[in-house]
N, C-alpha and C. Protein backbone atom coordinates (compact mmCIF):
# COMPACT_ATOMS: atom_id res chain seq x y z
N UNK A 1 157.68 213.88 117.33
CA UNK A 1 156.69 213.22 118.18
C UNK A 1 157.33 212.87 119.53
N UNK A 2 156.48 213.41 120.61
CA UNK A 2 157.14 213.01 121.77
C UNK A 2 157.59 211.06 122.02
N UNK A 3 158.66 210.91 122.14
CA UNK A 3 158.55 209.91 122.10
C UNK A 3 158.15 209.06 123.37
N UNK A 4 157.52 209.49 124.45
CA UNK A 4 156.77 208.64 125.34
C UNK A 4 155.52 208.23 124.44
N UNK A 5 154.80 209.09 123.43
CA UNK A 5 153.33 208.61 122.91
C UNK A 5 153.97 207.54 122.08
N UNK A 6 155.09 207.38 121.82
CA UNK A 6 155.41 205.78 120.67
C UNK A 6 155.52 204.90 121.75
N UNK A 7 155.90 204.89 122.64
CA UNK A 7 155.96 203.96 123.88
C UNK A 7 154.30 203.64 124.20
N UNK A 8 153.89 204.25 124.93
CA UNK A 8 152.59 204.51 125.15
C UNK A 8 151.40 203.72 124.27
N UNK A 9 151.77 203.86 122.86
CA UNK A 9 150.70 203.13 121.47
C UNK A 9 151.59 201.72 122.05
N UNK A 10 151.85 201.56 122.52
CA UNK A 10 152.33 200.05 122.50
C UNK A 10 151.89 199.18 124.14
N UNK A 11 151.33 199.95 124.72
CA UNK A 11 150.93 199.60 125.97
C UNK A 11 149.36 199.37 125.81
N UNK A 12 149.38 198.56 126.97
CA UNK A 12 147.12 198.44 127.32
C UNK A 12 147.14 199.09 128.35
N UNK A 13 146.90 200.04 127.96
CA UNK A 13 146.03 201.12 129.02
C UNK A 13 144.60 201.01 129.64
N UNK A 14 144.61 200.52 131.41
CA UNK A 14 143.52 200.48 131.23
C UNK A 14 143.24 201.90 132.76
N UNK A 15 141.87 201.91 132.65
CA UNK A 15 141.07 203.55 133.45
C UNK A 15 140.75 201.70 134.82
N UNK A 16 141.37 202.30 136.55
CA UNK A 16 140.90 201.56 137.29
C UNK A 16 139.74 202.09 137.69
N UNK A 17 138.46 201.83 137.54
CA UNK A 17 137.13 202.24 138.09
C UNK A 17 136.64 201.36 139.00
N UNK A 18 135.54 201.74 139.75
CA UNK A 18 134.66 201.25 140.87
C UNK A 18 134.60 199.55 140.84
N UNK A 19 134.28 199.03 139.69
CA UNK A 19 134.14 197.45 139.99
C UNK A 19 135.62 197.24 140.01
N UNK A 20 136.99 197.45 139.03
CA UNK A 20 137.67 196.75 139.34
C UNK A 20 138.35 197.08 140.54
N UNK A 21 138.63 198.28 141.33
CA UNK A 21 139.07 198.56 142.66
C UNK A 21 138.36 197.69 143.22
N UNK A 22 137.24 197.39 142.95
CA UNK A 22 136.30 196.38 144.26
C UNK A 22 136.67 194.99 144.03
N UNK A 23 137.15 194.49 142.91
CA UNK A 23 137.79 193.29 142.56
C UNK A 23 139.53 193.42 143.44
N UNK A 24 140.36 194.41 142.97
CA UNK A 24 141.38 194.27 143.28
C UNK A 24 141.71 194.26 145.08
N UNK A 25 140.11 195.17 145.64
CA UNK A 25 140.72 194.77 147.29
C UNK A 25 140.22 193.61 147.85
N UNK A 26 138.87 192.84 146.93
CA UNK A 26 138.79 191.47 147.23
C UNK A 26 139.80 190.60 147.38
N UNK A 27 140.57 191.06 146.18
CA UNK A 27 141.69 190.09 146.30
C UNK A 27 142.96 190.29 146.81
N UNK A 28 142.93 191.75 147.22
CA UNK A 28 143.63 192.26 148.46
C UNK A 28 143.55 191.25 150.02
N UNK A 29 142.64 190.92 150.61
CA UNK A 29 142.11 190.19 151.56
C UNK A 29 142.36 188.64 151.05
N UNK A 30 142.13 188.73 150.16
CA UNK A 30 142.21 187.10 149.85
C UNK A 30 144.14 186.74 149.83
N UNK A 31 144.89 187.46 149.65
CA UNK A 31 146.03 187.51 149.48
C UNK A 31 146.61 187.68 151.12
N UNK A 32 146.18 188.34 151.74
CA UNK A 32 146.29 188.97 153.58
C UNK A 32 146.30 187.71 154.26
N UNK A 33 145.26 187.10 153.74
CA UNK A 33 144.76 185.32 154.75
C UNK A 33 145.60 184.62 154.03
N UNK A 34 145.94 184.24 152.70
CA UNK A 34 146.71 183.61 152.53
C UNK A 34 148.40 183.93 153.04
N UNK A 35 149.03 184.98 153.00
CA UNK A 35 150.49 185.11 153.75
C UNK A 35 150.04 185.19 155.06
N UNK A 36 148.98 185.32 155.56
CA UNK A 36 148.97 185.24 157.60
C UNK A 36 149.24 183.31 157.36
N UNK A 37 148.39 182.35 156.54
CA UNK A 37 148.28 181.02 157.05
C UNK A 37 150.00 180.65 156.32
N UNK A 38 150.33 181.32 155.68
CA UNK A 38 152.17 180.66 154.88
C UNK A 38 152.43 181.09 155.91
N UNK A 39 152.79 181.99 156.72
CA UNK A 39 153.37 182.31 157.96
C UNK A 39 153.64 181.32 159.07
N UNK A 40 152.03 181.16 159.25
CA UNK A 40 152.26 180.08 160.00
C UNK A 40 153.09 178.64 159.88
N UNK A 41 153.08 178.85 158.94
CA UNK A 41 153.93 177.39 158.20
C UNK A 41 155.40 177.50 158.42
N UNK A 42 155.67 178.93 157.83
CA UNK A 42 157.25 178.71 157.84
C UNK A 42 157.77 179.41 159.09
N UNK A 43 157.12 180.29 159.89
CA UNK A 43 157.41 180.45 161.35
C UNK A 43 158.04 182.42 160.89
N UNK A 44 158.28 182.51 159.69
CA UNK A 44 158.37 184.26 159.84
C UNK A 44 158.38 184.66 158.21
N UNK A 45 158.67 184.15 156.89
CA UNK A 45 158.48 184.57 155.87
C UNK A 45 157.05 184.79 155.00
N UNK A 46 156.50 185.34 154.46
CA UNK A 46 155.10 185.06 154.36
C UNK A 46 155.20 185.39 152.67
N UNK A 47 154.48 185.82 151.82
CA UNK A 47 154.12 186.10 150.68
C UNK A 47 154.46 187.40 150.49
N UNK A 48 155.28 187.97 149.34
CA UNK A 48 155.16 189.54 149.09
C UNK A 48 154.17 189.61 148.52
N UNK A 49 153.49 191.42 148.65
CA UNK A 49 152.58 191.94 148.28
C UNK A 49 152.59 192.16 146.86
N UNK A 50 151.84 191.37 145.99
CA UNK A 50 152.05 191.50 144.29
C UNK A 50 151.68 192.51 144.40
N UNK A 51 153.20 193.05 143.02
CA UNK A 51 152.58 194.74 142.16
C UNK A 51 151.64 194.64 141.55
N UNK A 52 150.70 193.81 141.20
CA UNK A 52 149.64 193.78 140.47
C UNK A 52 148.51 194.68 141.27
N UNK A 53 148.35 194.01 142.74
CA UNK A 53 147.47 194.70 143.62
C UNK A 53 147.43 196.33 143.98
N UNK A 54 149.42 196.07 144.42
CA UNK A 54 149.72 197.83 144.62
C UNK A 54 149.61 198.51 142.96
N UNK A 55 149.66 198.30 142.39
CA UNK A 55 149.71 199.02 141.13
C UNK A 55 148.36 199.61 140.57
N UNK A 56 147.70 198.71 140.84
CA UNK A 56 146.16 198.94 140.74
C UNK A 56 145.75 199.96 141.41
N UNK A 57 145.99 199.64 142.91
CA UNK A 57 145.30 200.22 144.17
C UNK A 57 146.45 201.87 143.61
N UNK A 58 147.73 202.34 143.60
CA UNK A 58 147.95 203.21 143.26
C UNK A 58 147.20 204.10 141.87
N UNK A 59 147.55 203.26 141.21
CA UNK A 59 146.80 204.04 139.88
C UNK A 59 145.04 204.71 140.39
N UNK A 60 144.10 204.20 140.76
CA UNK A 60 143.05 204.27 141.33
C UNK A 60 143.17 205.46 142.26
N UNK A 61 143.86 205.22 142.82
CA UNK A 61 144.15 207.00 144.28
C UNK A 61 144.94 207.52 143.42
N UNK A 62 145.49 207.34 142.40
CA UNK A 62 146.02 208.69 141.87
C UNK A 62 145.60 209.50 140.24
N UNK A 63 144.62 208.03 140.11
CA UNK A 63 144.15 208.27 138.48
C UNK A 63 144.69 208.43 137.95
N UNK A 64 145.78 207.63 137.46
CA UNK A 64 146.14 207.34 135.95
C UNK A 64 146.11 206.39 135.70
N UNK A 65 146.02 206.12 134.57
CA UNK A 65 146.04 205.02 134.09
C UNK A 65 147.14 203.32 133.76
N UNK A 66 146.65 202.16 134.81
CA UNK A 66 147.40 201.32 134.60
C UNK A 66 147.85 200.49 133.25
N UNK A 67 148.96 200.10 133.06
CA UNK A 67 149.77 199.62 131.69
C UNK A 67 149.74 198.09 132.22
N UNK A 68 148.59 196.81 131.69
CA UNK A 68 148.02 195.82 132.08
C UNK A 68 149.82 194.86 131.70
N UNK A 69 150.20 195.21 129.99
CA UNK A 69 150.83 194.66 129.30
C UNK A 69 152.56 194.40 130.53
N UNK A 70 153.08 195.65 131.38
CA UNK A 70 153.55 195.25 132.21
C UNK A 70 154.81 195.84 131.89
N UNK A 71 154.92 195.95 130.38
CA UNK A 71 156.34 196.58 129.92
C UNK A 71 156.36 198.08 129.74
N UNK A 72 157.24 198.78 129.84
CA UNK A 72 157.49 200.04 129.26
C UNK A 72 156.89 200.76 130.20
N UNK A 73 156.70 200.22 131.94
CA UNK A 73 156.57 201.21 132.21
C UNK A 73 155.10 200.37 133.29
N UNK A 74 154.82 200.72 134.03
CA UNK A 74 153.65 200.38 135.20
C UNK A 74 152.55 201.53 134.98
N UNK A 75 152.58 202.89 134.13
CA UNK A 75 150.84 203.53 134.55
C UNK A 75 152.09 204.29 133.40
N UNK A 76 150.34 205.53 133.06
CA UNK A 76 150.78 206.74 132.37
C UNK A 76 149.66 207.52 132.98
N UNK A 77 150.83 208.79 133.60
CA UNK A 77 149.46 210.22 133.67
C UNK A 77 149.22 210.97 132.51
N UNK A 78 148.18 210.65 132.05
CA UNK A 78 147.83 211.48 130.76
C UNK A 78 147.21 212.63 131.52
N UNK A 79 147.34 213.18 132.83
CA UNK A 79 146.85 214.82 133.33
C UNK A 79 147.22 216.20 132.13
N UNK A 80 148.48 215.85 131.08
CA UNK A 80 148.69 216.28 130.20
C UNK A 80 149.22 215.70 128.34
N UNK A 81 147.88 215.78 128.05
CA UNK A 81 148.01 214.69 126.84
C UNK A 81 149.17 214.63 125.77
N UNK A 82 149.63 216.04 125.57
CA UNK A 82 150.67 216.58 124.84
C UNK A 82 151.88 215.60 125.47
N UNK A 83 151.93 215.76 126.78
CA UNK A 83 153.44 215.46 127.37
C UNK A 83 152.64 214.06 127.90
N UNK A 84 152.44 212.90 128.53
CA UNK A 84 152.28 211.83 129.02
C UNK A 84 153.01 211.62 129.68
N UNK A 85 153.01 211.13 131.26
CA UNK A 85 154.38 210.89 131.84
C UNK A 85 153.86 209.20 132.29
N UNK A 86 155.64 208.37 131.81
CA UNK A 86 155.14 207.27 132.23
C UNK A 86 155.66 206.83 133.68
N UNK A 87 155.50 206.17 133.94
CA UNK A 87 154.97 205.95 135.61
C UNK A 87 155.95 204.73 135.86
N UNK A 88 156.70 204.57 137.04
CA UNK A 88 156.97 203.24 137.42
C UNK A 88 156.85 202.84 139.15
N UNK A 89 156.25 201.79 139.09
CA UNK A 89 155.71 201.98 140.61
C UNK A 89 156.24 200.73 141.54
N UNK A 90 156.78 200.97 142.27
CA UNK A 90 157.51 199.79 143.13
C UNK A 90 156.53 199.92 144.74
N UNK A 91 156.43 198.93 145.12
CA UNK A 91 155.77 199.00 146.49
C UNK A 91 156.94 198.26 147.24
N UNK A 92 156.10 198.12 148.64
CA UNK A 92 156.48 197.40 149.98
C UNK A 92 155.66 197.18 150.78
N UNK A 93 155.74 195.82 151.45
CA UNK A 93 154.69 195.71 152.49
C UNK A 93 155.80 194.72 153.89
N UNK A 94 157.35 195.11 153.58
CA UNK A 94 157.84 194.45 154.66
C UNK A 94 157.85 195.31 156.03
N UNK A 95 157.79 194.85 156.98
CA UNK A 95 157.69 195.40 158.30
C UNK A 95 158.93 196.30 158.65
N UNK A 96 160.25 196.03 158.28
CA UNK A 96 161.60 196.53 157.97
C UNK A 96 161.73 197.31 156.73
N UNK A 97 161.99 198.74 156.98
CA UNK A 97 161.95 200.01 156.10
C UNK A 97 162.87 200.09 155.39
N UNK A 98 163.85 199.00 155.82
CA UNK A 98 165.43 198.68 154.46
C UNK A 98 165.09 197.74 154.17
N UNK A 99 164.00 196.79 153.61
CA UNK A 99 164.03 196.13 152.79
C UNK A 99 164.16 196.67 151.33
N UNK A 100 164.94 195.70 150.36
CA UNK A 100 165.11 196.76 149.38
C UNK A 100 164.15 196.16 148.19
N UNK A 101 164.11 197.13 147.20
CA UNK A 101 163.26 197.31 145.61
C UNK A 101 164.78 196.60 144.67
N UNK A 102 164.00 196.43 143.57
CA UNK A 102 164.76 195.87 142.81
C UNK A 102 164.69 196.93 141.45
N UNK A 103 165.38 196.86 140.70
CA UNK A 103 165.21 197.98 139.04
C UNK A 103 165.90 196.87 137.92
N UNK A 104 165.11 197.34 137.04
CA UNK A 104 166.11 196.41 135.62
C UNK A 104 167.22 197.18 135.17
N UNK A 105 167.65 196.77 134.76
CA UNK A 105 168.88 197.24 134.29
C UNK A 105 168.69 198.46 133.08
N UNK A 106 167.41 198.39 132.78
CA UNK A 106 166.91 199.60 131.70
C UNK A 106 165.79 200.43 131.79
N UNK A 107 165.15 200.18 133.32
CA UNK A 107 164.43 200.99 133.53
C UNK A 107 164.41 202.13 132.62
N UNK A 108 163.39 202.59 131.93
CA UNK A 108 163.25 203.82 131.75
C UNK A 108 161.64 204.62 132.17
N UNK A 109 161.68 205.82 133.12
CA UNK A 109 160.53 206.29 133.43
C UNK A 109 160.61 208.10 133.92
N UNK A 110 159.33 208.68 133.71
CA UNK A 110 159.59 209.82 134.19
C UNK A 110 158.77 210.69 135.63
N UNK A 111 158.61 209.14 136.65
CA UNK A 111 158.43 209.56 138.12
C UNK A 111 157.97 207.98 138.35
N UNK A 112 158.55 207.94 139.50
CA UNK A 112 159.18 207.10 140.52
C UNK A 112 157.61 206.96 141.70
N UNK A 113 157.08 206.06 141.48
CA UNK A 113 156.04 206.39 142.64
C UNK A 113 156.27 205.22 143.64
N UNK A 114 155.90 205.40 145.07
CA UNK A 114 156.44 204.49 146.05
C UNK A 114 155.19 203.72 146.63
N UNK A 115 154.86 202.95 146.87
CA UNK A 115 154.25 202.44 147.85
C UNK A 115 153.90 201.62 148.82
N UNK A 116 153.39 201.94 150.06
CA UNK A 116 154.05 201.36 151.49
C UNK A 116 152.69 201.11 152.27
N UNK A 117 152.64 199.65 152.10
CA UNK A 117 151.74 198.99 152.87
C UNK A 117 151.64 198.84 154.15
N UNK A 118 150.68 199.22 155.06
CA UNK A 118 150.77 199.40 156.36
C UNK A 118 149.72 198.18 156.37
N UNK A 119 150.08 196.73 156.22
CA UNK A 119 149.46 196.03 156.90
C UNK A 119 148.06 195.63 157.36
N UNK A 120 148.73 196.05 158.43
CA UNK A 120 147.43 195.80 160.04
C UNK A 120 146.71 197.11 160.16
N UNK A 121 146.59 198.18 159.60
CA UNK A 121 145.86 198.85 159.27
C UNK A 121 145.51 198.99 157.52
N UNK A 122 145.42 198.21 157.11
CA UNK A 122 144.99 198.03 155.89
C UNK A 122 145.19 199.32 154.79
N UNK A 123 146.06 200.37 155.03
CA UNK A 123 146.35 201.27 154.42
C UNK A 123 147.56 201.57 153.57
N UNK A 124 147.23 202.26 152.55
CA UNK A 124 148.57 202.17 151.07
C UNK A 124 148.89 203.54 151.31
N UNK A 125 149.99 203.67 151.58
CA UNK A 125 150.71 205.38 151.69
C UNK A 125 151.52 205.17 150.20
N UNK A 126 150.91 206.60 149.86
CA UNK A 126 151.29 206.77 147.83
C UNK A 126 152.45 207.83 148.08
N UNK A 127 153.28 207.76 147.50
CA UNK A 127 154.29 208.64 146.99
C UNK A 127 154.95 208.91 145.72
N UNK A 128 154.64 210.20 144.68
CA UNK A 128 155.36 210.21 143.69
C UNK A 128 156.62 211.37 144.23
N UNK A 129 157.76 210.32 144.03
CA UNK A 129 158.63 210.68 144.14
C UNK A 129 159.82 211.82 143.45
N UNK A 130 159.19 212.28 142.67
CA UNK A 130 159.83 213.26 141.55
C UNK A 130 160.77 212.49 141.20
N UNK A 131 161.08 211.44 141.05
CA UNK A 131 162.39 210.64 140.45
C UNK A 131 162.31 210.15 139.26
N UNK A 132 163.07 210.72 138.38
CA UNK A 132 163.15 209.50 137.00
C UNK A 132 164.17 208.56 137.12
N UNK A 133 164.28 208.24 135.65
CA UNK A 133 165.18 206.97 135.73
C UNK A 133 166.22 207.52 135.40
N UNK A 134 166.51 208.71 135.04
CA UNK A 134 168.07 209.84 134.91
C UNK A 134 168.67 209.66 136.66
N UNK A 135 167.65 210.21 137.10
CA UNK A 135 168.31 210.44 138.68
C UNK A 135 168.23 209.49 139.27
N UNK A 136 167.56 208.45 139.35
CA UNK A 136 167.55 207.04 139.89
C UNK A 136 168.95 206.33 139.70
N UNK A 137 169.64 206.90 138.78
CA UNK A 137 171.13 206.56 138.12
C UNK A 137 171.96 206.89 139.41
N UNK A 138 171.73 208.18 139.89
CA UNK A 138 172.90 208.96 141.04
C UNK A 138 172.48 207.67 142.71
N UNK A 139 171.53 207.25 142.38
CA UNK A 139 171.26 206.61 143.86
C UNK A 139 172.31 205.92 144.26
N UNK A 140 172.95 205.70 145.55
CA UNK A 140 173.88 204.63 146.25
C UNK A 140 173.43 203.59 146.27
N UNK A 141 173.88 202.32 145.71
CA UNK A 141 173.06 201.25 146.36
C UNK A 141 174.53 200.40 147.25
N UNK A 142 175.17 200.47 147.47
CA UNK A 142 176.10 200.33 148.42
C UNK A 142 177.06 200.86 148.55
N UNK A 143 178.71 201.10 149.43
CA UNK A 143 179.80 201.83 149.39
C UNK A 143 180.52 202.05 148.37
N UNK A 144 180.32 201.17 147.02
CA UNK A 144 181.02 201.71 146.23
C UNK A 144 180.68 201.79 144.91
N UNK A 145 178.75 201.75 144.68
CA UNK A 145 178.00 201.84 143.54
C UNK A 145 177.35 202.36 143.64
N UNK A 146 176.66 203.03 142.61
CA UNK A 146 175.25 203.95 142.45
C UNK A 146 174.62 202.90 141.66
N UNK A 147 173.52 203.13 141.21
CA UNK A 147 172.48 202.35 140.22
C UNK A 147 173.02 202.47 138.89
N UNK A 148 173.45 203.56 138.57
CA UNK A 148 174.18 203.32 136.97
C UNK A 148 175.40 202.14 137.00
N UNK A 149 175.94 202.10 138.48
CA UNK A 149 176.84 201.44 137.65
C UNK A 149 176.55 200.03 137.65
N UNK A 150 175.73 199.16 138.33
CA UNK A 150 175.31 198.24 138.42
C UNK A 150 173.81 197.75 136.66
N UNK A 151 173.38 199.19 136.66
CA UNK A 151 173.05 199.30 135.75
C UNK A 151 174.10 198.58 134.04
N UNK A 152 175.23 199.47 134.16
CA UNK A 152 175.70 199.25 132.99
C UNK A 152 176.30 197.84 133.35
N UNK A 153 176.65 197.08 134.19
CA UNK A 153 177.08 195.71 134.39
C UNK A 153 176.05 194.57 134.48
N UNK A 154 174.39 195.18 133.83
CA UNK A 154 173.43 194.59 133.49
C UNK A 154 172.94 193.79 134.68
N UNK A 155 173.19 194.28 135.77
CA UNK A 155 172.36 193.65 137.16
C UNK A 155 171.56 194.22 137.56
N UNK A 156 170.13 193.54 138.47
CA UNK A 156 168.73 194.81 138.61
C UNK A 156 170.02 195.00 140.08
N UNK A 157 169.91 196.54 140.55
CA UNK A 157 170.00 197.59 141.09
C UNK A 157 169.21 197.24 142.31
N UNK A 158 169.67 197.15 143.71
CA UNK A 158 168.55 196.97 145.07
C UNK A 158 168.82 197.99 145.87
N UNK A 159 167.95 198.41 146.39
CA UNK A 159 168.25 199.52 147.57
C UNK A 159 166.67 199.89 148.07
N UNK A 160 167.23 200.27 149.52
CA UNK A 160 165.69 200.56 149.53
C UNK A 160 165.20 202.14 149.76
N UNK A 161 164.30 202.19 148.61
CA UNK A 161 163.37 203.13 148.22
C UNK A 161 162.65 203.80 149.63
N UNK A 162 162.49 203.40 150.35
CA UNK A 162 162.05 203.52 152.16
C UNK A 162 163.14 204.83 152.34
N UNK A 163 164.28 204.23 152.56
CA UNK A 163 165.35 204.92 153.43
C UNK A 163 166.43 205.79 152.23
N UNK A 164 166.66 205.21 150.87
CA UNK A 164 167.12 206.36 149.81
C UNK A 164 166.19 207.34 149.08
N UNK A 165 165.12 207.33 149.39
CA UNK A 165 164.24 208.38 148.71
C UNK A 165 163.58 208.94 149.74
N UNK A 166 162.30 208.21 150.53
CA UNK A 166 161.48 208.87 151.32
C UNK A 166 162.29 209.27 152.39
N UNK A 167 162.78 208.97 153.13
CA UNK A 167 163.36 208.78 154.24
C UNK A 167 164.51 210.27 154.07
N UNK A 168 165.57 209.90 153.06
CA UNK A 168 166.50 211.13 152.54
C UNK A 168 166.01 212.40 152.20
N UNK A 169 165.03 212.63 151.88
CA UNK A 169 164.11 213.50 151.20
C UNK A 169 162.50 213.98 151.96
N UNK A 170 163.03 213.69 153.04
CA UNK A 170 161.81 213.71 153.47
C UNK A 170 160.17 213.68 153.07
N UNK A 171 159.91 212.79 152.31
CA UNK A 171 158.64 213.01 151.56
C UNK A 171 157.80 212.39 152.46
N UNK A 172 156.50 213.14 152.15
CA UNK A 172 155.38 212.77 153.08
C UNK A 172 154.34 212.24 151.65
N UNK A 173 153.30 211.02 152.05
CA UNK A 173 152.35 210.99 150.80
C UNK A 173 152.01 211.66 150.12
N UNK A 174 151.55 211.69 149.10
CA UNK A 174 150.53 212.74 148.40
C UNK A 174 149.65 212.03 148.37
N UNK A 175 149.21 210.67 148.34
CA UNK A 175 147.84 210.13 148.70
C UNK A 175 147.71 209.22 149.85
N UNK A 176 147.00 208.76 150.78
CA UNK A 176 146.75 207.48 151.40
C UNK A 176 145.33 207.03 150.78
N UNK A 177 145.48 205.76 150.72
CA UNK A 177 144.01 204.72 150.05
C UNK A 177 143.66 203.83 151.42
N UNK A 178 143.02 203.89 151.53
CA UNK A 178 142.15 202.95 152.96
C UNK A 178 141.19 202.05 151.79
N UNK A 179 142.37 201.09 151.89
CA UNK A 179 142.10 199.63 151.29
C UNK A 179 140.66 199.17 151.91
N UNK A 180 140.20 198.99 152.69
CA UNK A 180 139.15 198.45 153.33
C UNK A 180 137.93 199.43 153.04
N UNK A 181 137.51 200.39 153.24
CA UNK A 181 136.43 201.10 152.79
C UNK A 181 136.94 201.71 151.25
N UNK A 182 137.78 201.66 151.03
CA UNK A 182 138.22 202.35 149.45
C UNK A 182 138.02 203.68 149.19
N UNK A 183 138.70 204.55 150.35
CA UNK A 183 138.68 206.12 150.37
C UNK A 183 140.06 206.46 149.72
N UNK A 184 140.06 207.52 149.57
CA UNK A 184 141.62 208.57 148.88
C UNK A 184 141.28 209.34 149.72
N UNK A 185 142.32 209.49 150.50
CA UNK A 185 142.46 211.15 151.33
C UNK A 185 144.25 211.46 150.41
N UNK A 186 144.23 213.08 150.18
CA UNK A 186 144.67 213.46 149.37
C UNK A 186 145.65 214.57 149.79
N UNK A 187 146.94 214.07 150.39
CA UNK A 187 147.78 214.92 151.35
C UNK A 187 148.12 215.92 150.70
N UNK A 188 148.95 216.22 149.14
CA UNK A 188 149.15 217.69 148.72
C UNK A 188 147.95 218.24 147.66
């Protein structure tokens, strides 16, 4: 038995459809006004963008299905039922393209999806990154570590996903979501 489907029976899988995308960019906006007024408060730090929102809003432009439960994994593309691939999805919404992502120390997944909040134009640039958590191992996260080895010394792993994946690799989206009208335009 493949063993992603024993992983998988242990997750809540849920299908993001029309009402809850319309719930999740409500509260997209409701989240926007609240880090513009913390801003004002503290003069430049504001609220990060919960994965709850990007995770949603990805799964939705890319259809698969989100994993509510949170473990084992952020979505599964069941595009092939036999094989299931599970999903792990890290975003960003800092203005600085080296801000870095964080990893557990046991990540395990079989594609890496990115996503990069543009703000002030209210738009989610999607990227599946062809990365698992095998090759996520080889990444630098400073002069004298990769992610495994910080890995095996049981610390989450930072680097940023911006400038070691997209950036190195030149990847361009495969989806953008226009948060505000709730379109998918569909780059490959």
């Amino acid at each position: 038995m493949n063993s992603n489907i024993e992983r998988i029976e242990k997750m809540e899988l849920v299908k993001v459809d029309a009402a809850r995308i319309k719930q999740v960019v409500d509260t997209y906006f409701h989240w926007k006004t609240l880090d513009a007024e913390i801003k004002t408060l503290s003069g430049t730090r504001g609220i990060n963008f919960p994965s709850e929102l990007s995770e949603y809003m990805a799964c939705y432009a890319l259809n698969i299905m989100v994993n509510k439960k949170g473990s084992e994994g952020d979505a599964v593309d069941m595009t092939d039922p036999n094989n299931p691939l599970i999903i792990e999805i890290k975003g960003s919404s800092a203005e600085k393209t080296s801000a870095p992502n964080s990893f557990s120390p046991s990540e395990r997944f079989d594609d890496l999806v990115f996503v990069r909040l543009e703000k002030y134009d209210d738009v989610l640039k999607i990227y599946r990154t062809g990365i698992n958590s095998e090759k996520l191992k080889s990444i630098k996260v400073n002069s004298t570590q990769i992610v495994e080895d910080q890995q095996k010394q049981g610390r989450r792993p930072r680097f940023s996903i911006q400038k070691m994946i997209v950036e190195a690799y030149q990847l361009e989206p495969d989806v953008i979501f226009n948060i505000r009208d709730k379109t998918i335009e569909r780059k490959k």
